[in-house]
PDB file of N, CA and C in Angstrom:
ATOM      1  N   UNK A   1      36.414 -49.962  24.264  1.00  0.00           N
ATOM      2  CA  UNK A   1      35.161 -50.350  23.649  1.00  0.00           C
ATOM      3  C   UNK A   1      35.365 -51.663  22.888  1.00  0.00           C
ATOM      4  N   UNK A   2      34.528 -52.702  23.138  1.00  0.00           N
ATOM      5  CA  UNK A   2      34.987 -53.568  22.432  1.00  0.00           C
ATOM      6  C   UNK A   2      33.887 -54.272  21.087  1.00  0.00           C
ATOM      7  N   UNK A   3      34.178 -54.938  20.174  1.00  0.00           N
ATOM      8  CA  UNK A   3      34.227 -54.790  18.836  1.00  0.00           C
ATOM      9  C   UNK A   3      33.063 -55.807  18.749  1.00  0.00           C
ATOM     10  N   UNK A   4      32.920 -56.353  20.147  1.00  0.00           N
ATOM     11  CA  UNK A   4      31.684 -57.667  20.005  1.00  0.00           C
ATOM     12  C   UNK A   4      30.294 -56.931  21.013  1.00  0.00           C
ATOM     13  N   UNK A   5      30.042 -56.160  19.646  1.00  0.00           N
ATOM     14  CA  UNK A   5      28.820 -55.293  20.513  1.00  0.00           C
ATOM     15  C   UNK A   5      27.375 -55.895  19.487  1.00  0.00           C
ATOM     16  N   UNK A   6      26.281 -56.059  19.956  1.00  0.00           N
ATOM     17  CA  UNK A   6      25.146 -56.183  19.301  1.00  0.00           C
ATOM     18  C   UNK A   6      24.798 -55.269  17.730  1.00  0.00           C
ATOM     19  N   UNK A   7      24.652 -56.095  17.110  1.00  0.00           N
ATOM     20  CA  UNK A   7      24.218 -55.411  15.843  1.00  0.00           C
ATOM     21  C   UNK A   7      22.489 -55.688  15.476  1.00  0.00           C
ATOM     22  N   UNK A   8      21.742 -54.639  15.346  1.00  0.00           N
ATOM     23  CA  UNK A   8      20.327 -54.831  15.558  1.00  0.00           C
ATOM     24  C   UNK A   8      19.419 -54.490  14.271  1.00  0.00           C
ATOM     25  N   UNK A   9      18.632 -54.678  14.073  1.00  0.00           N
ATOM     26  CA  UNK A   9      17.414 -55.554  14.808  1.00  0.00           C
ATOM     27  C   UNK A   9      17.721 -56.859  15.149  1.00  0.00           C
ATOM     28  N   UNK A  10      18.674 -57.572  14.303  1.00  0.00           N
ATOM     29  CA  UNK A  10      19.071 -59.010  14.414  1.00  0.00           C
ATOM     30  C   UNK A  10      19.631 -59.589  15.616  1.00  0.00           C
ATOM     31  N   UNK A  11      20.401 -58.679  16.620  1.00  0.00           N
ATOM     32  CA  UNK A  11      20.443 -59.088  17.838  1.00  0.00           C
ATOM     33  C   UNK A  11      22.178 -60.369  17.160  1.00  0.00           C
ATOM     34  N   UNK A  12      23.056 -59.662  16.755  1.00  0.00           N
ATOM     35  CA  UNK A  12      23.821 -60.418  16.521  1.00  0.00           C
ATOM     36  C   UNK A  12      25.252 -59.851  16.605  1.00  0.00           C
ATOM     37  N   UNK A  13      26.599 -61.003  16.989  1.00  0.00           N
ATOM     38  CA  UNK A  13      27.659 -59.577  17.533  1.00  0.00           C
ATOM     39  C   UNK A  13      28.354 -59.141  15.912  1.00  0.00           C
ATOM     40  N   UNK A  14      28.754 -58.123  16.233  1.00  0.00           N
ATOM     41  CA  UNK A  14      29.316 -56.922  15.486  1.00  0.00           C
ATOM     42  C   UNK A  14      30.878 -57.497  14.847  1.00  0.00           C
ATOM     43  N   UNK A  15      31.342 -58.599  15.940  1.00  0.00           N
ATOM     44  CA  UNK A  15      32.623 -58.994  16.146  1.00  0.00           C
ATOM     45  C   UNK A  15      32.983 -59.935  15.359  1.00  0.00           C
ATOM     46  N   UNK A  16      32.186 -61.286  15.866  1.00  0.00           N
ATOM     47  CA  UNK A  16      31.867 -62.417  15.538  1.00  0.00           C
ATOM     48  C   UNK A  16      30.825 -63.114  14.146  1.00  0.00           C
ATOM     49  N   UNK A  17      29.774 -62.459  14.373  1.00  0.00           N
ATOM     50  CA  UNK A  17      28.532 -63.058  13.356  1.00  0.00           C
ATOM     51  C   UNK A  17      27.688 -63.168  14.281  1.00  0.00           C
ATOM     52  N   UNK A  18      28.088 -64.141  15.690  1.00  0.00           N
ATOM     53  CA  UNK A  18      26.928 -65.042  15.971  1.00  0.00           C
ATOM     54  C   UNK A  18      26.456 -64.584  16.709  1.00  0.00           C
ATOM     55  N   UNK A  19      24.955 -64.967  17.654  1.00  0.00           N
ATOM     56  CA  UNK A  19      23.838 -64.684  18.577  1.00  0.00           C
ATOM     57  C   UNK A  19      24.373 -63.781  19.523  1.00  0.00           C
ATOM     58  N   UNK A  20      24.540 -62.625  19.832  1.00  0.00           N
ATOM     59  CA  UNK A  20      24.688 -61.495  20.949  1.00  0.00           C
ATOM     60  C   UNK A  20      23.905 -61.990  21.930  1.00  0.00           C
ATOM     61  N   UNK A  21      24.380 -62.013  23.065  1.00  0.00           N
ATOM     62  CA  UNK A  21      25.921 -61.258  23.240  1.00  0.00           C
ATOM     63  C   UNK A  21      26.641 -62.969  23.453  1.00  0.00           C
ATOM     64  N   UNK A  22      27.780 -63.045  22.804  1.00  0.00           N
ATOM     65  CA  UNK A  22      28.524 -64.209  22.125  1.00  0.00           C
ATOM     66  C   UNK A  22      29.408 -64.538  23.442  1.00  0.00           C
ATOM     67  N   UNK A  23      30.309 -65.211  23.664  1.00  0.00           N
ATOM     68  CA  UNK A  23      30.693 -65.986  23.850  1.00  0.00           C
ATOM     69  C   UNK A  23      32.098 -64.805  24.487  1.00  0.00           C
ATOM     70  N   UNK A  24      32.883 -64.143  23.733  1.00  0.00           N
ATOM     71  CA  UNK A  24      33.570 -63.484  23.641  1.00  0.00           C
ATOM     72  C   UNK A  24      33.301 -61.709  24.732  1.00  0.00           C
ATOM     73  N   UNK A  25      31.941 -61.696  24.528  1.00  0.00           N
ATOM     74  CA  UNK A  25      31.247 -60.545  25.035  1.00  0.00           C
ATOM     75  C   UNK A  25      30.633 -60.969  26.563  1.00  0.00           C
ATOM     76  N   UNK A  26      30.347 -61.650  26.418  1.00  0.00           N
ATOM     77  CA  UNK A  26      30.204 -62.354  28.211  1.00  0.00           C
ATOM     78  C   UNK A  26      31.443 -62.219  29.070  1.00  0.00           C
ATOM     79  N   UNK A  27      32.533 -62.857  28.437  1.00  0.00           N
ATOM     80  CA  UNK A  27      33.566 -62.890  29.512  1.00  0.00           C
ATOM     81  C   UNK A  27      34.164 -61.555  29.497  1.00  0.00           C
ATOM     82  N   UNK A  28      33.768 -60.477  28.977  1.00  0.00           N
ATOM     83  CA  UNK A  28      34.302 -59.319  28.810  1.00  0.00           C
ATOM     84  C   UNK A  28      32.863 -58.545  29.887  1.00  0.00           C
ATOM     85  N   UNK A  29      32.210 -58.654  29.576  1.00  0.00           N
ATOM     86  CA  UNK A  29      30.682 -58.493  30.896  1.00  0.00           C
ATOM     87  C   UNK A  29      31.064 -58.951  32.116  1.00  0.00           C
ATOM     88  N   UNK A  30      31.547 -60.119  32.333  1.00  0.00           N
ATOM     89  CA  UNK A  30      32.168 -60.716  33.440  1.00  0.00           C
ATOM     90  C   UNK A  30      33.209 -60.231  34.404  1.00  0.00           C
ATOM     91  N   UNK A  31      34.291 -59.288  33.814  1.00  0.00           N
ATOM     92  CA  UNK A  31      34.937 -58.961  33.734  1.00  0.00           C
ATOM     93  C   UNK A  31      34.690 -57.281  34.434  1.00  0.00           C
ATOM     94  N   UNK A  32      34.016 -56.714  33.529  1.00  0.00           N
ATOM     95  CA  UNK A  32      33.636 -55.463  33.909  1.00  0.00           C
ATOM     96  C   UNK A  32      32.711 -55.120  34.458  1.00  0.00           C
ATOM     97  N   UNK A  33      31.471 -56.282  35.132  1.00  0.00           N
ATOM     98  CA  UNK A  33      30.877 -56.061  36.057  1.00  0.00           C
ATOM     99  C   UNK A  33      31.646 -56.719  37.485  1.00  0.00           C
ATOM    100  N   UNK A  34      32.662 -57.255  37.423  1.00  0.00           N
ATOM    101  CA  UNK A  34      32.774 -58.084  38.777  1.00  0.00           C
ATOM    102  C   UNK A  34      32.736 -57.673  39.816  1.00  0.00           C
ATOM    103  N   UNK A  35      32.434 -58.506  40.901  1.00  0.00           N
ATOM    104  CA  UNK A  35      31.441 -57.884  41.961  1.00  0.00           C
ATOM    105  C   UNK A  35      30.385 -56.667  41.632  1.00  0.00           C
ATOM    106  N   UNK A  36      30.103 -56.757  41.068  1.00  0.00           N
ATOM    107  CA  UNK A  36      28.711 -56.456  40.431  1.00  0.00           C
ATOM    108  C   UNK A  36      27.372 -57.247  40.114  1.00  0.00           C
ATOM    109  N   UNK A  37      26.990 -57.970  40.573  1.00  0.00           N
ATOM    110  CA  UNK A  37      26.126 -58.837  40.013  1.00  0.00           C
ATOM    111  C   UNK A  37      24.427 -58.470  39.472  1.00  0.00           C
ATOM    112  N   UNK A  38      24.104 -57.626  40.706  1.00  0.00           N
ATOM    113  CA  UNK A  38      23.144 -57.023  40.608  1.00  0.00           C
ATOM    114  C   UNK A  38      23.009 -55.613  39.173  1.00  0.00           C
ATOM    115  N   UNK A  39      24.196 -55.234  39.318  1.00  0.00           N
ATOM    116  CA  UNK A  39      24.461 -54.256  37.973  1.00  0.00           C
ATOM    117  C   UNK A  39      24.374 -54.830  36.671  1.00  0.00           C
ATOM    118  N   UNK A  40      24.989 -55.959  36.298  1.00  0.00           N
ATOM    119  CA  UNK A  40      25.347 -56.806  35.380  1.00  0.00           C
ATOM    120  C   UNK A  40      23.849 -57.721  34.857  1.00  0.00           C
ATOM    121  N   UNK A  41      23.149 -57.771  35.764  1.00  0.00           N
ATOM    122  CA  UNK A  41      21.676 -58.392  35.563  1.00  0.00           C
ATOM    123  C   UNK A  41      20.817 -57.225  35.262  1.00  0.00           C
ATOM    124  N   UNK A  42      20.848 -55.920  35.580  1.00  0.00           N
ATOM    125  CA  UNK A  42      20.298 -54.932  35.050  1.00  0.00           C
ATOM    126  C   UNK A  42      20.515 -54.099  33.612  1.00  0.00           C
ATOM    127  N   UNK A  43      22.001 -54.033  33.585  1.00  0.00           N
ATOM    128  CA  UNK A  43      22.730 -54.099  32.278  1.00  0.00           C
ATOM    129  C   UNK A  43      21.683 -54.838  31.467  1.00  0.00           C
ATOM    130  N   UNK A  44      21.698 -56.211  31.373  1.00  0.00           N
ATOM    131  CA  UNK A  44      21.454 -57.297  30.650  1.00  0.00           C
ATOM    132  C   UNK A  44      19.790 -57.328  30.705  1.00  0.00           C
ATOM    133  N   UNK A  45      18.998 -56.693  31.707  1.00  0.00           N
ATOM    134  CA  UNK A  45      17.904 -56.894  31.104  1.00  0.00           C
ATOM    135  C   UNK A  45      17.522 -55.814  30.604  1.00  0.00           C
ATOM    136  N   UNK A  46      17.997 -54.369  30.326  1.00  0.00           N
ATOM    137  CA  UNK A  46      17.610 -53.542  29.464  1.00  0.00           C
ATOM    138  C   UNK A  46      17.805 -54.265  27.861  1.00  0.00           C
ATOM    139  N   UNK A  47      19.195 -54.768  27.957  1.00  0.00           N
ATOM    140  CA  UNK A  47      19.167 -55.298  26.707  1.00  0.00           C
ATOM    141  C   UNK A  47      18.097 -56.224  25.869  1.00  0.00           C
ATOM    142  N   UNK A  48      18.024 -57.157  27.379  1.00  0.00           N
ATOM    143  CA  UNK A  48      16.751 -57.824  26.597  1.00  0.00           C
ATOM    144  C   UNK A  48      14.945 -57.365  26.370  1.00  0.00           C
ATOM    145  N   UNK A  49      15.067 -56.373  27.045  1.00  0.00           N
ATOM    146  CA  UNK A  49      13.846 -55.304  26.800  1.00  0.00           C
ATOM    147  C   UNK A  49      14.072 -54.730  25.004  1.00  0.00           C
ATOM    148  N   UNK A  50      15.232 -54.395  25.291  1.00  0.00           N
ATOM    149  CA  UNK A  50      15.434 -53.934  23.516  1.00  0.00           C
ATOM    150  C   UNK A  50      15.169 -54.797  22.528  1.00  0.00           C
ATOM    151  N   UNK A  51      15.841 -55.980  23.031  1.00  0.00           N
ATOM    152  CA  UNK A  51      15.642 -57.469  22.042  1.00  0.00           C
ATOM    153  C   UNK A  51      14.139 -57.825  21.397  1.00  0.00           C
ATOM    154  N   UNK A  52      13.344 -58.101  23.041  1.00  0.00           N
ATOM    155  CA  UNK A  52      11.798 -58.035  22.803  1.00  0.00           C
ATOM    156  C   UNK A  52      11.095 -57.177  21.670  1.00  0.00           C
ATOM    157  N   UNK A  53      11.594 -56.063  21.639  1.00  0.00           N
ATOM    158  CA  UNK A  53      10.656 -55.278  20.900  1.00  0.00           C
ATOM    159  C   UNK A  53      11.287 -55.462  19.550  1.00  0.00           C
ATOM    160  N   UNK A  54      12.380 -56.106  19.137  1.00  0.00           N
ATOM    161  CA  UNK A  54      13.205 -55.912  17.850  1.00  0.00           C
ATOM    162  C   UNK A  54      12.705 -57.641  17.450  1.00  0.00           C
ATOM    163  N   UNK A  55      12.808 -58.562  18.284  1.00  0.00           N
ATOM    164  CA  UNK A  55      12.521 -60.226  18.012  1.00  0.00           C
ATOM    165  C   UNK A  55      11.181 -60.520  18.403  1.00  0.00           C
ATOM    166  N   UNK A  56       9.968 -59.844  18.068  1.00  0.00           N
ATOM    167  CA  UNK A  56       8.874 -60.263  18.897  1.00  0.00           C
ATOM    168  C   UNK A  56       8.109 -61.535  18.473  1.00  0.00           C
ATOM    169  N   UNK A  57       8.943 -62.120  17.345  1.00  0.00           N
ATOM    170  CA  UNK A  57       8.247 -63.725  17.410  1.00  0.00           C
ATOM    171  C   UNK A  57       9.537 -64.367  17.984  1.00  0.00           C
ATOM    172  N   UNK A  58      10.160 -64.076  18.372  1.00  0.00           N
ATOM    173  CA  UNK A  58      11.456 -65.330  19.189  1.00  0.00           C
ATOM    174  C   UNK A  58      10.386 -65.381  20.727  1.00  0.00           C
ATOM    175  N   UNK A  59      10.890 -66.585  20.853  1.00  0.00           N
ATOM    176  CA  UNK A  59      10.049 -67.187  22.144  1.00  0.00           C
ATOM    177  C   UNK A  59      10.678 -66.333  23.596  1.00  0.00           C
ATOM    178  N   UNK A  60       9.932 -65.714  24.344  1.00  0.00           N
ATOM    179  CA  UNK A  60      10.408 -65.063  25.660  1.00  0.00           C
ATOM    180  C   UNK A  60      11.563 -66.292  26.319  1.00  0.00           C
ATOM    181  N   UNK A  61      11.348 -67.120  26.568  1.00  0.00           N
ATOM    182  CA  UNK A  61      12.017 -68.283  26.938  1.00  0.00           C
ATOM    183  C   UNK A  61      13.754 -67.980  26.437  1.00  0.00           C
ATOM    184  N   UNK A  62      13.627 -68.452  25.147  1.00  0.00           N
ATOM    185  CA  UNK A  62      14.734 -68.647  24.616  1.00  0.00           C
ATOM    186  C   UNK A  62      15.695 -66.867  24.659  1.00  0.00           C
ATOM    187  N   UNK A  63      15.055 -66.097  24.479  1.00  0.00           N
ATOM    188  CA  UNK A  63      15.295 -64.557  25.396  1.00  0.00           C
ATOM    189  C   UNK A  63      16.094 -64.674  26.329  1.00  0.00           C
ATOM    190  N   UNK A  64      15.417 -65.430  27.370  1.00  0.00           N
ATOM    191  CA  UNK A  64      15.329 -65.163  28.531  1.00  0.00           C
ATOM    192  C   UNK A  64      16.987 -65.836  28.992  1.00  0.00           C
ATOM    193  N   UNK A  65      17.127 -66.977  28.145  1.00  0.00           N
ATOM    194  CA  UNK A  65      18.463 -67.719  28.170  1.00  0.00           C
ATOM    195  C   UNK A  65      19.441 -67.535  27.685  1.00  0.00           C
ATOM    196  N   UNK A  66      19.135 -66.520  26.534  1.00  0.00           N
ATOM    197  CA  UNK A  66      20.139 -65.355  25.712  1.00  0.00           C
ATOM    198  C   UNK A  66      20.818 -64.930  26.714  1.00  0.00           C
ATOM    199  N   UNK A  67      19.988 -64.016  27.341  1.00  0.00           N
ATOM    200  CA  UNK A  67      20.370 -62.655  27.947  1.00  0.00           C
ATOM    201  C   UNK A  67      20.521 -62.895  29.459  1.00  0.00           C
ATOM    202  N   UNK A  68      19.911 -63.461  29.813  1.00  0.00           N
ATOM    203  CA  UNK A  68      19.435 -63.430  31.719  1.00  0.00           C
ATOM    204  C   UNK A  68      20.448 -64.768  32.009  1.00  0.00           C
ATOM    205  N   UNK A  69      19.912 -66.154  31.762  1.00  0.00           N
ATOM    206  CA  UNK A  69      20.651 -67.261  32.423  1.00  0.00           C
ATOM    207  C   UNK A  69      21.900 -67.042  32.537  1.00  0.00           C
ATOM    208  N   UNK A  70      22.625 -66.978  31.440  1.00  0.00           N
ATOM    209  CA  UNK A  70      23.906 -67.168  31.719  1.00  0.00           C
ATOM    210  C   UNK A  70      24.984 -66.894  32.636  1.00  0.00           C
ATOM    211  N   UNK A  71      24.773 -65.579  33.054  1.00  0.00           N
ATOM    212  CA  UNK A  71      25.844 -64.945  34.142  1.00  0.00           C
ATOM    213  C   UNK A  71      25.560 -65.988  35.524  1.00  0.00           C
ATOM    214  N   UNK A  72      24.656 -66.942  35.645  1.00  0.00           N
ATOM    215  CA  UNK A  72      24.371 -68.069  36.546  1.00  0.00           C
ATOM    216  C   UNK A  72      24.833 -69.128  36.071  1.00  0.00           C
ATOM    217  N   UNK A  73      25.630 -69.411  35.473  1.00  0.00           N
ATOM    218  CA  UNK A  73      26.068 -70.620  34.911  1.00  0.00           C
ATOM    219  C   UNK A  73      27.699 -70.364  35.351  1.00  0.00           C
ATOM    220  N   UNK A  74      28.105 -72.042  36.064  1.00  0.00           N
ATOM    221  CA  UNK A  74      29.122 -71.725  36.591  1.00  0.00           C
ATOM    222  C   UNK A  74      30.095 -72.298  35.122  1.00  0.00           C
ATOM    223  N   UNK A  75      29.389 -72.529  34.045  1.00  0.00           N
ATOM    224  CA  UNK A  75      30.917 -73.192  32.621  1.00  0.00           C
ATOM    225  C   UNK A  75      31.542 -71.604  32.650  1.00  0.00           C
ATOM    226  N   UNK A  76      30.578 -70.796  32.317  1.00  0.00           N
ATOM    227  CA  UNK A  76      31.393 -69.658  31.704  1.00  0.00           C
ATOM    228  C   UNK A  76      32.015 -69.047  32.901  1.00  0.00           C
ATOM    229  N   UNK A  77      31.921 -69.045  33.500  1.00  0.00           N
ATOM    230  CA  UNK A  77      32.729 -68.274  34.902  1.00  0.00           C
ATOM    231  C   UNK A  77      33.718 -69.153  35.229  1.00  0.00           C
ATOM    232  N   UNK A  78      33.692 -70.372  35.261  1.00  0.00           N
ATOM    233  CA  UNK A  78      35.065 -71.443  35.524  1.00  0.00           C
ATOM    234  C   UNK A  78      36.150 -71.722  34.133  1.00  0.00           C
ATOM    235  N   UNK A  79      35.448 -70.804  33.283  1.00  0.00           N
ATOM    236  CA  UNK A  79      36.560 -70.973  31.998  1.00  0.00           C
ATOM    237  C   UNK A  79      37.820 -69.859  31.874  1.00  0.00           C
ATOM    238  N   UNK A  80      39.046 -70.784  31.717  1.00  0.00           N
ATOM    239  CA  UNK A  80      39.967 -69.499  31.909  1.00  0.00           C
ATOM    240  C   UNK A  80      40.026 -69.102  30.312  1.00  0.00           C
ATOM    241  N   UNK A  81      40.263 -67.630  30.802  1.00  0.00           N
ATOM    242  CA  UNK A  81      40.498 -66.488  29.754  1.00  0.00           C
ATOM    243  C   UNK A  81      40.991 -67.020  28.795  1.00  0.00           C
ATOM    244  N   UNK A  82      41.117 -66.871  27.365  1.00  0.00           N
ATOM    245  CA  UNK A  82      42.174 -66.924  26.255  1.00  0.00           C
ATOM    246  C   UNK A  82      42.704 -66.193  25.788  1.00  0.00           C
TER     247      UNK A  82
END
Protein backbone atom coordinates (compact mmCIF):
# COMPACT_ATOMS: atom_id res chain seq x y z
CA UNK A 1 0.00 0.00 0.00
CA UNK A 2 1.56 2.99 -0.70
CA UNK A 3 1.75 6.21 1.44
CA UNK A 4 0.96 8.68 -1.62
CA UNK A 5 -2.74 8.04 -1.52
CA UNK A 6 -5.37 10.99 -1.87
CA UNK A 7 -6.35 12.84 1.14
CA UNK A 8 -9.97 14.35 0.72
CA UNK A 9 -12.05 16.58 0.25
CA UNK A 10 -8.85 18.44 -0.80
CA UNK A 11 -7.85 15.94 -3.32
CA UNK A 12 -4.19 16.09 -2.09
CA UNK A 13 -1.38 13.21 -1.55
CA UNK A 14 -1.18 11.79 1.90
CA UNK A 15 2.68 11.36 1.10
CA UNK A 16 3.80 14.41 -0.35
CA UNK A 17 1.40 17.59 0.30
CA UNK A 18 0.87 18.20 -3.26
CA UNK A 19 -2.13 17.87 -5.97
CA UNK A 20 -3.17 13.94 -6.07
CA UNK A 21 -2.37 11.92 -7.53
CA UNK A 22 1.43 13.42 -7.50
CA UNK A 23 4.09 12.70 -9.30
CA UNK A 24 5.30 9.80 -7.14
CA UNK A 25 1.73 8.02 -7.34
CA UNK A 26 1.55 7.94 -11.14
CA UNK A 27 4.63 6.06 -11.66
CA UNK A 28 3.49 3.66 -9.07
CA UNK A 29 -0.17 3.54 -11.24
CA UNK A 30 2.08 2.97 -14.11
CA UNK A 31 3.55 0.34 -12.77
CA UNK A 32 0.65 -1.59 -11.44
CA UNK A 33 -1.56 -1.15 -14.18
CA UNK A 34 0.93 -2.15 -17.00
CA UNK A 35 -0.51 -3.49 -19.84
CA UNK A 36 -3.49 -2.38 -18.51
CA UNK A 37 -4.47 0.66 -20.02
CA UNK A 38 -8.00 0.41 -20.31
CA UNK A 39 -8.10 -0.60 -16.40
CA UNK A 40 -5.89 2.23 -15.36
CA UNK A 41 -8.25 4.87 -17.23
CA UNK A 42 -11.15 3.39 -15.36
CA UNK A 43 -9.32 3.29 -12.06
CA UNK A 44 -8.69 7.00 -12.68
CA UNK A 45 -11.97 8.06 -13.71
CA UNK A 46 -13.82 6.80 -10.71
CA UNK A 47 -11.42 8.88 -8.97
CA UNK A 48 -12.21 11.77 -10.77
CA UNK A 49 -16.00 11.22 -10.35
CA UNK A 50 -15.12 11.42 -6.56
CA UNK A 51 -13.06 14.60 -7.11
CA UNK A 52 -16.12 16.29 -8.97
CA UNK A 53 -18.38 15.98 -6.26
CA UNK A 54 -15.68 17.00 -3.46
CA UNK A 55 -14.09 20.19 -5.98
CA UNK A 56 -17.26 21.36 -7.62
CA UNK A 57 -15.94 24.87 -8.33
CA UNK A 58 -12.48 23.53 -9.83
CA UNK A 59 -12.93 23.77 -13.56
CA UNK A 60 -13.92 20.15 -15.27
CA UNK A 61 -10.98 20.93 -17.58
CA UNK A 62 -8.32 21.28 -15.20
CA UNK A 63 -9.96 17.76 -13.60
CA UNK A 64 -9.82 16.39 -16.48
CA UNK A 65 -5.81 16.95 -16.73
CA UNK A 66 -5.42 15.95 -13.09
CA UNK A 67 -6.73 12.72 -13.48
CA UNK A 68 -7.37 11.54 -17.20
CA UNK A 69 -4.43 13.24 -19.46
CA UNK A 70 -1.63 12.11 -18.04
CA UNK A 71 -1.25 8.33 -18.41
CA UNK A 72 -1.08 9.79 -22.35
CA UNK A 73 1.78 11.72 -21.91
CA UNK A 74 4.86 10.16 -23.11
CA UNK A 75 7.39 12.61 -20.16
CA UNK A 76 6.06 10.48 -17.47
CA UNK A 77 6.31 7.11 -19.07
CA UNK A 78 9.89 7.90 -20.64
CA UNK A 79 11.15 8.90 -17.13
CA UNK A 80 13.34 6.40 -15.47
CA UNK A 81 12.40 5.30 -12.02
CA UNK A 82 14.28 6.83 -8.96
Amino acid sequence: MSTHQPVRPQWTCAGCGVPWPCRTRKRQLIEEFTDARISLMLHLSAYLVQACADLPLTPSGILHSRFLAWPRSSALRDEQPR
